[in-house]
PDB file of N, CA and C in Angstrom:
ATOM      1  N   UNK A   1       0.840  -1.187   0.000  1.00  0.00           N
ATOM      2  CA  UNK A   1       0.000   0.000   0.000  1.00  0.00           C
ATOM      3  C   UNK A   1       0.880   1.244   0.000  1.00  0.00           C
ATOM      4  N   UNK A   2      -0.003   2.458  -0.866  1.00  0.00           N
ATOM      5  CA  UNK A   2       0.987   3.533  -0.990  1.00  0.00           C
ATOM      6  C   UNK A   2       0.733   4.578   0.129  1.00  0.00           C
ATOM      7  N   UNK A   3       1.976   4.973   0.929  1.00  0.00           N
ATOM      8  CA  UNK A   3       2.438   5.912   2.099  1.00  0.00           C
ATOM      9  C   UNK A   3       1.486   6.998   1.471  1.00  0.00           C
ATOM     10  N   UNK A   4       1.152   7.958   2.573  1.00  0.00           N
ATOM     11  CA  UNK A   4       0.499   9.424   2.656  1.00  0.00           C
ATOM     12  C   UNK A   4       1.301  10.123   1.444  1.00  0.00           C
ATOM     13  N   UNK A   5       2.583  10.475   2.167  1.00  0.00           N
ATOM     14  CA  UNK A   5       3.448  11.358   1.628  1.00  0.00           C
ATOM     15  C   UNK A   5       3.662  10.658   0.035  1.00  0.00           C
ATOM     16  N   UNK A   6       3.629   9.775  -0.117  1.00  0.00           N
ATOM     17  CA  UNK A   6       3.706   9.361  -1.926  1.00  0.00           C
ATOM     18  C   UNK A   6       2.262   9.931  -2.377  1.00  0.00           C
ATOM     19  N   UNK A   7       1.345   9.683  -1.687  1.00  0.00           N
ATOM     20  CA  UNK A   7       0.173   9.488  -2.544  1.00  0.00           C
ATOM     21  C   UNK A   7      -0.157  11.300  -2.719  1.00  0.00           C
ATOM     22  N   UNK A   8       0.658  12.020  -1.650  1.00  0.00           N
ATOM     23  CA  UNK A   8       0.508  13.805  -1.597  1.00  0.00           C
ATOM     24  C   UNK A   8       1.484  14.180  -2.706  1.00  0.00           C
ATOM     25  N   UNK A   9       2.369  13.386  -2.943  1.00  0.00           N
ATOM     26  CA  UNK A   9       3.782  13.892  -4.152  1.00  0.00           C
ATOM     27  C   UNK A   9       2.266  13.332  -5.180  1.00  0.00           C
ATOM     28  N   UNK A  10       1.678  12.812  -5.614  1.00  0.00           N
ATOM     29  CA  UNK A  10       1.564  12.663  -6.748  1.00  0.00           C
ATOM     30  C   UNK A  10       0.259  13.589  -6.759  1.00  0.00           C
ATOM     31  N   UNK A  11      -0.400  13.692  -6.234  1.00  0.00           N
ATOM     32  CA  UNK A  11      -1.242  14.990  -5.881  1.00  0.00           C
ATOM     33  C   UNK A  11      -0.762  16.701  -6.254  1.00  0.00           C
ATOM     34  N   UNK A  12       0.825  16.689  -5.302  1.00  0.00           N
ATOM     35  CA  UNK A  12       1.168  17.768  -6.161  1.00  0.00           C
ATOM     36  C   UNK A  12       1.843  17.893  -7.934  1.00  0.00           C
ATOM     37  N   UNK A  13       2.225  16.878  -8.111  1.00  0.00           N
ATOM     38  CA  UNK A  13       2.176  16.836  -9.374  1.00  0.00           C
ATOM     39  C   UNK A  13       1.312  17.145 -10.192  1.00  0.00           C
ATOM     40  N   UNK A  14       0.103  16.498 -10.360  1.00  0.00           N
ATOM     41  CA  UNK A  14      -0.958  16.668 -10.526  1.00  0.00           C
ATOM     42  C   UNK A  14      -1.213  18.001 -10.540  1.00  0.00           C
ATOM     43  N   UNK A  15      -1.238  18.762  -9.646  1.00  0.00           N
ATOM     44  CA  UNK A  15      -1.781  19.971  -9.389  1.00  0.00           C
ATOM     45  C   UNK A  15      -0.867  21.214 -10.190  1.00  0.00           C
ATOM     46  N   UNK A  16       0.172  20.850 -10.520  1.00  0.00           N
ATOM     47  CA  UNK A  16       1.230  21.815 -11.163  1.00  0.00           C
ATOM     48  C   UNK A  16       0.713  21.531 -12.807  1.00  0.00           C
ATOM     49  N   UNK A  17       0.631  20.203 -12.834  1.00  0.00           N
ATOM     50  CA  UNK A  17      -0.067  19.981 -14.353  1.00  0.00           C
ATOM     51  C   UNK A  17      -1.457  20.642 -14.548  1.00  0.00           C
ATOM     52  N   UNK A  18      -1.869  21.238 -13.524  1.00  0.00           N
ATOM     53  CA  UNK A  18      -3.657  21.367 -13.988  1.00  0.00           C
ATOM     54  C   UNK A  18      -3.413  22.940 -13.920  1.00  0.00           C
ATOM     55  N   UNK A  19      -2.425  23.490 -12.907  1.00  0.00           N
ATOM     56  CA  UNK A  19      -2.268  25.033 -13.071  1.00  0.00           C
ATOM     57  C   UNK A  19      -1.405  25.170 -14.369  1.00  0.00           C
ATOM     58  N   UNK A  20      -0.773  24.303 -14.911  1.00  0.00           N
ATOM     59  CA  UNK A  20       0.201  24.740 -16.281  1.00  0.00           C
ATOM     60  C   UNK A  20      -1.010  24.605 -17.101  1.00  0.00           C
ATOM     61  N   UNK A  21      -1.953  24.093 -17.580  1.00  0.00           N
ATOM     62  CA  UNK A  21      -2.906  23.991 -18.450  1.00  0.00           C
ATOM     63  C   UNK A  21      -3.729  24.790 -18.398  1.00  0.00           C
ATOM     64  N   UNK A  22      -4.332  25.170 -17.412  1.00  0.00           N
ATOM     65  CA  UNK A  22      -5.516  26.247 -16.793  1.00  0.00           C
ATOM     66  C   UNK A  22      -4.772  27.168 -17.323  1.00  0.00           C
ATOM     67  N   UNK A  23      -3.576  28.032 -16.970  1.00  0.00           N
ATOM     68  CA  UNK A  23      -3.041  28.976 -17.060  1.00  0.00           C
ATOM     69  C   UNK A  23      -2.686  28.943 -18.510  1.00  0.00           C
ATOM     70  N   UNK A  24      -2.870  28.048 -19.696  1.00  0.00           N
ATOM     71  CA  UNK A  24      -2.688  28.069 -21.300  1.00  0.00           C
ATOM     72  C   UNK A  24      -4.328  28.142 -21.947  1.00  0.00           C
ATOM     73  N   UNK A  25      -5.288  27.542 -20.822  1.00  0.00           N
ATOM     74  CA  UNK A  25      -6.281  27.926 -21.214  1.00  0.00           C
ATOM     75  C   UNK A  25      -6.839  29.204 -21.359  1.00  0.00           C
ATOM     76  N   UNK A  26      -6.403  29.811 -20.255  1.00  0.00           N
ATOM     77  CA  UNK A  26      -6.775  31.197 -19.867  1.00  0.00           C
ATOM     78  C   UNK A  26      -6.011  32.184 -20.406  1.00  0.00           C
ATOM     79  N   UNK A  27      -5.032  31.609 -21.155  1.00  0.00           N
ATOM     80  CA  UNK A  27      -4.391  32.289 -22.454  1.00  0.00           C
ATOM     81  C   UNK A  27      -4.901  32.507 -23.581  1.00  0.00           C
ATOM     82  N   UNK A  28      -5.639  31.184 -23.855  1.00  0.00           N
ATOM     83  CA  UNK A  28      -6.922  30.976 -25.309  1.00  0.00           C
ATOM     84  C   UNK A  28      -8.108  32.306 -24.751  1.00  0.00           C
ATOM     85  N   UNK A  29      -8.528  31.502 -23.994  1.00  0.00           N
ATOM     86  CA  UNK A  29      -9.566  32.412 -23.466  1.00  0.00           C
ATOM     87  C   UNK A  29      -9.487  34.371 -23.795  1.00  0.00           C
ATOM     88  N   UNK A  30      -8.451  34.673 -23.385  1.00  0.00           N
ATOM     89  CA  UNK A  30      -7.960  35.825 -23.526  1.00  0.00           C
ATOM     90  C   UNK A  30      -7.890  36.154 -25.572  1.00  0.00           C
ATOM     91  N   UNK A  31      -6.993  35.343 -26.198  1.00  0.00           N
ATOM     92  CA  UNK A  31      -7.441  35.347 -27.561  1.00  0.00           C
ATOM     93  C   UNK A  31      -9.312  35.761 -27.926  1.00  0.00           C
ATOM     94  N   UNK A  32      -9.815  34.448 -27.718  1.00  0.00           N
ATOM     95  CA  UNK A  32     -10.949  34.222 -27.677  1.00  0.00           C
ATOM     96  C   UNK A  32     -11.731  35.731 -27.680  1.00  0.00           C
ATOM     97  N   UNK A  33     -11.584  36.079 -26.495  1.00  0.00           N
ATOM     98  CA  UNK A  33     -11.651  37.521 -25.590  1.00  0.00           C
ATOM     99  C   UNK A  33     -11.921  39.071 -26.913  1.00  0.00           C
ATOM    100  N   UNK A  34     -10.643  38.783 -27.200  1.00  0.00           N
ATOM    101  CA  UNK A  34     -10.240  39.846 -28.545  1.00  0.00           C
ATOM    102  C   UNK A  34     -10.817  39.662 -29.894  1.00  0.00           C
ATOM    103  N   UNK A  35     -10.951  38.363 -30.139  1.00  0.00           N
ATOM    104  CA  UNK A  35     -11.904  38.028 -31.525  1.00  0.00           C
ATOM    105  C   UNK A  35     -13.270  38.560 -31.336  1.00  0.00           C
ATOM    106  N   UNK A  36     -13.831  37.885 -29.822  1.00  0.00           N
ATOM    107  CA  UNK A  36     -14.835  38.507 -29.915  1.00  0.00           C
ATOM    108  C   UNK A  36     -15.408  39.781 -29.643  1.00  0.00           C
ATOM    109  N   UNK A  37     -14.566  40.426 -29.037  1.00  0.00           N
ATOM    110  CA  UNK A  37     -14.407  41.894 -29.157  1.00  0.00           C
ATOM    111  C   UNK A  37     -14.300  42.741 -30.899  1.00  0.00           C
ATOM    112  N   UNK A  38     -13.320  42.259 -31.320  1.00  0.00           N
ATOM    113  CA  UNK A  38     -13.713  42.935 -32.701  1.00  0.00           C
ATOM    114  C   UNK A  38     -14.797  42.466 -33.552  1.00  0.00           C
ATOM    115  N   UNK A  39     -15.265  40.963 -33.274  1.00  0.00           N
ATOM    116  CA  UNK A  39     -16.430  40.915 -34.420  1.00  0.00           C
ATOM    117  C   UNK A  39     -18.150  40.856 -33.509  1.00  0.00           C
ATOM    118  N   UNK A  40     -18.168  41.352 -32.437  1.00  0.00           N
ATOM    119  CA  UNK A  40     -18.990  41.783 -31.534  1.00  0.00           C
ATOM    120  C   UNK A  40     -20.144  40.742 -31.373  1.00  0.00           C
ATOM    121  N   UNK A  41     -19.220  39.689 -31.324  1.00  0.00           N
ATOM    122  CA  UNK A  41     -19.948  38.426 -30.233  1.00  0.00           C
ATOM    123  C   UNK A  41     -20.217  38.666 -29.127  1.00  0.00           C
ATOM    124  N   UNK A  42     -21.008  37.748 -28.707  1.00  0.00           N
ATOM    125  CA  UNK A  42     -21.564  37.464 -27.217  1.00  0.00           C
ATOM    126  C   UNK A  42     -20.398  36.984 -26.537  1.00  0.00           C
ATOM    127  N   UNK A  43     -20.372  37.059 -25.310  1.00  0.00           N
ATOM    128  CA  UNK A  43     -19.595  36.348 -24.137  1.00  0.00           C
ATOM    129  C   UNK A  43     -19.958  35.292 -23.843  1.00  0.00           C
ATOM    130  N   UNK A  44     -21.264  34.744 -23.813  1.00  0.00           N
ATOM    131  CA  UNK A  44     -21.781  33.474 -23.283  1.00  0.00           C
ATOM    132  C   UNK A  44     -22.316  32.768 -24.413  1.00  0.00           C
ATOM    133  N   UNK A  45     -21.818  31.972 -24.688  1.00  0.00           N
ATOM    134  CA  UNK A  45     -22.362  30.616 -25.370  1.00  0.00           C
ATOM    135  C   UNK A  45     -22.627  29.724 -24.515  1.00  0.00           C
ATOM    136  N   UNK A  46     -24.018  29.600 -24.084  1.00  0.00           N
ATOM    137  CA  UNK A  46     -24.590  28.632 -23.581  1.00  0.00           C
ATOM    138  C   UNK A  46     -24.694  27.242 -24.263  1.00  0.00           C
ATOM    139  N   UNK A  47     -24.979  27.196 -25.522  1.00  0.00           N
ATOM    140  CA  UNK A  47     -24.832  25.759 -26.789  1.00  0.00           C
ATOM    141  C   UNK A  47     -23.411  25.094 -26.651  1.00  0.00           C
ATOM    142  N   UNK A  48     -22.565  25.939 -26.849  1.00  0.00           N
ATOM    143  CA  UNK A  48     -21.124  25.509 -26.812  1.00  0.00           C
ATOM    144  C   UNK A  48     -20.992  25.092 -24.941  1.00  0.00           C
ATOM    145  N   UNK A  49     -21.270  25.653 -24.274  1.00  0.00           N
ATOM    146  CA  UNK A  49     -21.213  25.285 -22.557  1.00  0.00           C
ATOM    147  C   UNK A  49     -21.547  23.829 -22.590  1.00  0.00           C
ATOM    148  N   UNK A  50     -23.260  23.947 -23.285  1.00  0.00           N
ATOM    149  CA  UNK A  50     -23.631  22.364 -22.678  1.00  0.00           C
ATOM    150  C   UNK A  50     -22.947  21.173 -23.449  1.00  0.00           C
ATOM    151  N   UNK A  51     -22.459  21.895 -24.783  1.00  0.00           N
ATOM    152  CA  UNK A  51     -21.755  20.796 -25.648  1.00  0.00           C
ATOM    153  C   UNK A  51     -20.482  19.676 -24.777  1.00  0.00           C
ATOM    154  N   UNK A  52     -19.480  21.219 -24.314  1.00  0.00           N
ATOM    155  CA  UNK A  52     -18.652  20.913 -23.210  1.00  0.00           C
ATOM    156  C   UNK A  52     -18.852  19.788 -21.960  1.00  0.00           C
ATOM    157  N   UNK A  53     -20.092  20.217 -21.592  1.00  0.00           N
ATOM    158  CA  UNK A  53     -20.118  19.607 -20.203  1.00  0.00           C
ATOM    159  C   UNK A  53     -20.656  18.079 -20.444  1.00  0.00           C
ATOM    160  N   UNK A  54     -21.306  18.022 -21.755  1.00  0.00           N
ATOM    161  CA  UNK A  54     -21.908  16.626 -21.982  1.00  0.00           C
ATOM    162  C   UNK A  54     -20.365  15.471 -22.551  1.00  0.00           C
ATOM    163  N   UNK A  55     -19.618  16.524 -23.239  1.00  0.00           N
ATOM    164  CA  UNK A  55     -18.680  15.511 -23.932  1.00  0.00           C
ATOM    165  C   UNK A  55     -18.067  15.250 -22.488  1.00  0.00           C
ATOM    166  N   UNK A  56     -17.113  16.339 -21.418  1.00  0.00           N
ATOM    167  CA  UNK A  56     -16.200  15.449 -20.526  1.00  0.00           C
ATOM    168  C   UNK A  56     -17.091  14.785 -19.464  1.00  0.00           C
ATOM    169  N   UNK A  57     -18.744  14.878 -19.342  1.00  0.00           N
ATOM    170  CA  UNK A  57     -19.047  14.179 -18.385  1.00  0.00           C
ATOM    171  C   UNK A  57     -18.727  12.710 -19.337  1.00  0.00           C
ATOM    172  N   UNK A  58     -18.910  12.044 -20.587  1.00  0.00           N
ATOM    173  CA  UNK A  58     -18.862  11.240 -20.576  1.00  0.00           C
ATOM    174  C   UNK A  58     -17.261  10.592 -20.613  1.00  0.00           C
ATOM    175  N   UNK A  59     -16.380  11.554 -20.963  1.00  0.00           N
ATOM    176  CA  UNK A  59     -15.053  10.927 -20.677  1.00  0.00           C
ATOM    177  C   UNK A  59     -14.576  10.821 -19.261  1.00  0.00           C
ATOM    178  N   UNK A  60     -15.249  11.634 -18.491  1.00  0.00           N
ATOM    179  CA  UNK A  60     -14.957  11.801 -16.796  1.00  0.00           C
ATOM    180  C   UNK A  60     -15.154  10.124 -16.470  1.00  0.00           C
ATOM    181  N   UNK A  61     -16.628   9.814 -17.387  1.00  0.00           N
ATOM    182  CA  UNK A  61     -17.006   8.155 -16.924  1.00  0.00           C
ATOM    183  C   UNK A  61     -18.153   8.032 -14.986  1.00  0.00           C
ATOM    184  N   UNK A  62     -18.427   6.899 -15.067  1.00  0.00           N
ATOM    185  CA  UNK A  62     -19.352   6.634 -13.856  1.00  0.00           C
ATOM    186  C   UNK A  62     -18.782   7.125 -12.848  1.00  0.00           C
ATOM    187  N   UNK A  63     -19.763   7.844 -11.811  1.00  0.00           N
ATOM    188  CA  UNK A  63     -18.549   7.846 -10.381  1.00  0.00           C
ATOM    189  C   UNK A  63     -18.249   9.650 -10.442  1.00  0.00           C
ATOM    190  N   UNK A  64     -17.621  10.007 -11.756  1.00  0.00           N
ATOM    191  CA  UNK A  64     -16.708  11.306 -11.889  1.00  0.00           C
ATOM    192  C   UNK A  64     -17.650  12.525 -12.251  1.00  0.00           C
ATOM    193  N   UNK A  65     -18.232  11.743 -13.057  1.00  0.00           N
ATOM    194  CA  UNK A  65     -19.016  12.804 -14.474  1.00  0.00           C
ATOM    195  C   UNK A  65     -19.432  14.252 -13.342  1.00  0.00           C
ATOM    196  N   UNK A  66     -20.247  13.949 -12.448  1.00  0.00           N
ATOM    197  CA  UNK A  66     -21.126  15.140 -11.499  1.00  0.00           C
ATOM    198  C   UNK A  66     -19.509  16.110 -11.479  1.00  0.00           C
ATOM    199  N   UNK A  67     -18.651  15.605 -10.433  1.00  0.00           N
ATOM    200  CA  UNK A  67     -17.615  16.206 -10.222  1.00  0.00           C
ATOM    201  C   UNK A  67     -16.841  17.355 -11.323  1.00  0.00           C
ATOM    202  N   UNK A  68     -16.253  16.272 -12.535  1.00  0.00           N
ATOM    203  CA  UNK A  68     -15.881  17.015 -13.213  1.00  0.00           C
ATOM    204  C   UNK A  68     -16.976  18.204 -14.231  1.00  0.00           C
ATOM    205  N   UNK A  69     -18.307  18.174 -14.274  1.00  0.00           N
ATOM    206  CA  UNK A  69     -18.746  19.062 -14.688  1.00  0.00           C
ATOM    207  C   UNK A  69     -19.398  20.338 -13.350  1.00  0.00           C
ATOM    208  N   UNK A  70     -18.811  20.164 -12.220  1.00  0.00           N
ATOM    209  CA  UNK A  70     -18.874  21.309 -11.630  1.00  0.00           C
ATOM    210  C   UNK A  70     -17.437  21.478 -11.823  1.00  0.00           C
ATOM    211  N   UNK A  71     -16.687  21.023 -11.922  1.00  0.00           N
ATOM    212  CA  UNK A  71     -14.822  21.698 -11.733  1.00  0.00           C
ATOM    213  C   UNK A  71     -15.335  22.502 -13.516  1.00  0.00           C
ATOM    214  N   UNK A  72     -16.047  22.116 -14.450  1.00  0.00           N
ATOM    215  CA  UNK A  72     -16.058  22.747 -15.690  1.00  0.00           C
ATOM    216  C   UNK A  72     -16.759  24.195 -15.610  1.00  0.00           C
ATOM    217  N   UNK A  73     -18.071  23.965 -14.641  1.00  0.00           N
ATOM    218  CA  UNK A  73     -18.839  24.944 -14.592  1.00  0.00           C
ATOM    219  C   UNK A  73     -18.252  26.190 -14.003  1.00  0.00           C
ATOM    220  N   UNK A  74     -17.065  25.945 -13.081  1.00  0.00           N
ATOM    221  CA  UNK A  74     -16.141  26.495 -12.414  1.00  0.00           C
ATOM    222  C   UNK A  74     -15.506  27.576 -13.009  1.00  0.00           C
ATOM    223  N   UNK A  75     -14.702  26.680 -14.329  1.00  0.00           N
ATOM    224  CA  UNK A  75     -14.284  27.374 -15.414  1.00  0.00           C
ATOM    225  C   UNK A  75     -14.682  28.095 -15.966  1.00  0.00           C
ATOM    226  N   UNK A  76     -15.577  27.884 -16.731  1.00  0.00           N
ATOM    227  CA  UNK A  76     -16.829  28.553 -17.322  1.00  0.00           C
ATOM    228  C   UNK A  76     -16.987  29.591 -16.738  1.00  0.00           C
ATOM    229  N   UNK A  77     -17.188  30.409 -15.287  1.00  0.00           N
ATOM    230  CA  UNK A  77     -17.560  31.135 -15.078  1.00  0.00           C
ATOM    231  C   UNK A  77     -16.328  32.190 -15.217  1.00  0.00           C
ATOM    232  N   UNK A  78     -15.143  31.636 -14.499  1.00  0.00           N
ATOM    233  CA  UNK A  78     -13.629  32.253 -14.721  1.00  0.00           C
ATOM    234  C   UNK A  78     -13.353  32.388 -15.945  1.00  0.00           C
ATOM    235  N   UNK A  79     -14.137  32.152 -16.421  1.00  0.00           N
ATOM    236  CA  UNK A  79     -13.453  32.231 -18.441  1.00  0.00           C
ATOM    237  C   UNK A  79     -14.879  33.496 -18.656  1.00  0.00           C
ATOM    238  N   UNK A  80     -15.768  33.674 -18.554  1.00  0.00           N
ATOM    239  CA  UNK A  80     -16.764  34.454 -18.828  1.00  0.00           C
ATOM    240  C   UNK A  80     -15.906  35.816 -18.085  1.00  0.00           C
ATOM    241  N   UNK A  81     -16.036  35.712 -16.708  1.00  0.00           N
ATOM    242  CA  UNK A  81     -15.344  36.993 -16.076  1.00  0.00           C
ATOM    243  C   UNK A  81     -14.493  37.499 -16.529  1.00  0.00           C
ATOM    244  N   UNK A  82     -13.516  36.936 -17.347  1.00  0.00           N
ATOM    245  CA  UNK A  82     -11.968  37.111 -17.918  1.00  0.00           C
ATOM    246  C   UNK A  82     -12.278  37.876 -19.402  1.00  0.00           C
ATOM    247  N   UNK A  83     -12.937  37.035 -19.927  1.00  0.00           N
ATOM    248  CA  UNK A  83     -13.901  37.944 -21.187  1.00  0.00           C
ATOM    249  C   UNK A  83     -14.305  39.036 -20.991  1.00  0.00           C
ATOM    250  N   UNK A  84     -15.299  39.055 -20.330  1.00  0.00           N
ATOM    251  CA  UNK A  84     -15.919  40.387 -19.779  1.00  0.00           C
ATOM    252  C   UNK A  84     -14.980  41.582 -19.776  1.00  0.00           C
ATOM    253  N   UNK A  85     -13.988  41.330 -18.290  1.00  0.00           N
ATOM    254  CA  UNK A  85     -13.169  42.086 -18.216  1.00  0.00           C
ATOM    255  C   UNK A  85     -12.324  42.497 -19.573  1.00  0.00           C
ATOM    256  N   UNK A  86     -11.783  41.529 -20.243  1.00  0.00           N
ATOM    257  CA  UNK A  86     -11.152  42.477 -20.939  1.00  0.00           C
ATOM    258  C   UNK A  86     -11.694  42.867 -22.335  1.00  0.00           C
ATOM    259  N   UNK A  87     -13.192  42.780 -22.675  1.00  0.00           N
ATOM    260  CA  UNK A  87     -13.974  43.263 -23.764  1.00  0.00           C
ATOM    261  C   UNK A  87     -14.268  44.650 -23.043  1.00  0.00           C
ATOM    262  N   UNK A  88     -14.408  44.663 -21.866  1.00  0.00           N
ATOM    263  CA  UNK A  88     -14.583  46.544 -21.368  1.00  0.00           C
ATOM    264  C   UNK A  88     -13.821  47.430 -21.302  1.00  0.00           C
ATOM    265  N   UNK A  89     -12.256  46.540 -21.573  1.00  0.00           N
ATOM    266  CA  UNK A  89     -11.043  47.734 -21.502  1.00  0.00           C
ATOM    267  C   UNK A  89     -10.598  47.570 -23.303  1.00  0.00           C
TER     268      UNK A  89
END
């Protein structure tokens, strides 16, 4: 059986991988941000949201799916705010 302290190293691993990605997402996002600023889109795509949340609930799989589509919905909102903000400046 695996020790605390192993099973917390791979936890922080983990966690450096999900802030290096988040933080490339929220790079797109920011793109995203500016396109739709010049061709005067909406901020919220609700169609594209539920598209999202239906495809990784089913890759999340039994057990996960609830979880990972609140960690999405999460996003979603941090990605809307981030838009927002910088379509007003």
């Amino acid at each position: 059986m695996r020790d605390l302290a192993e099973l917390r190293g791979e936890i922080d691993a983990l966690d450096s991988d999900l802030a290096r990605l988040f933080r490339h997402r929220l790079k797109v996002v920011d793109k995203i941000a500016s396109v739709k600023r010049e061709s005067g889109a909406l901020v919220c795509d609700s169609g594209r949201e539920a598209e999202i949340l239906a495809r990784v609930a089913v890759e999340a799989g039994e057990g996960y799916a609830e979880d990972v589509c609140r960690l999405f919905a999460s996003i979603f909102d941090i990605s809307r705010a981030r838009q927002l903000e910088a379509m007003a400046n």
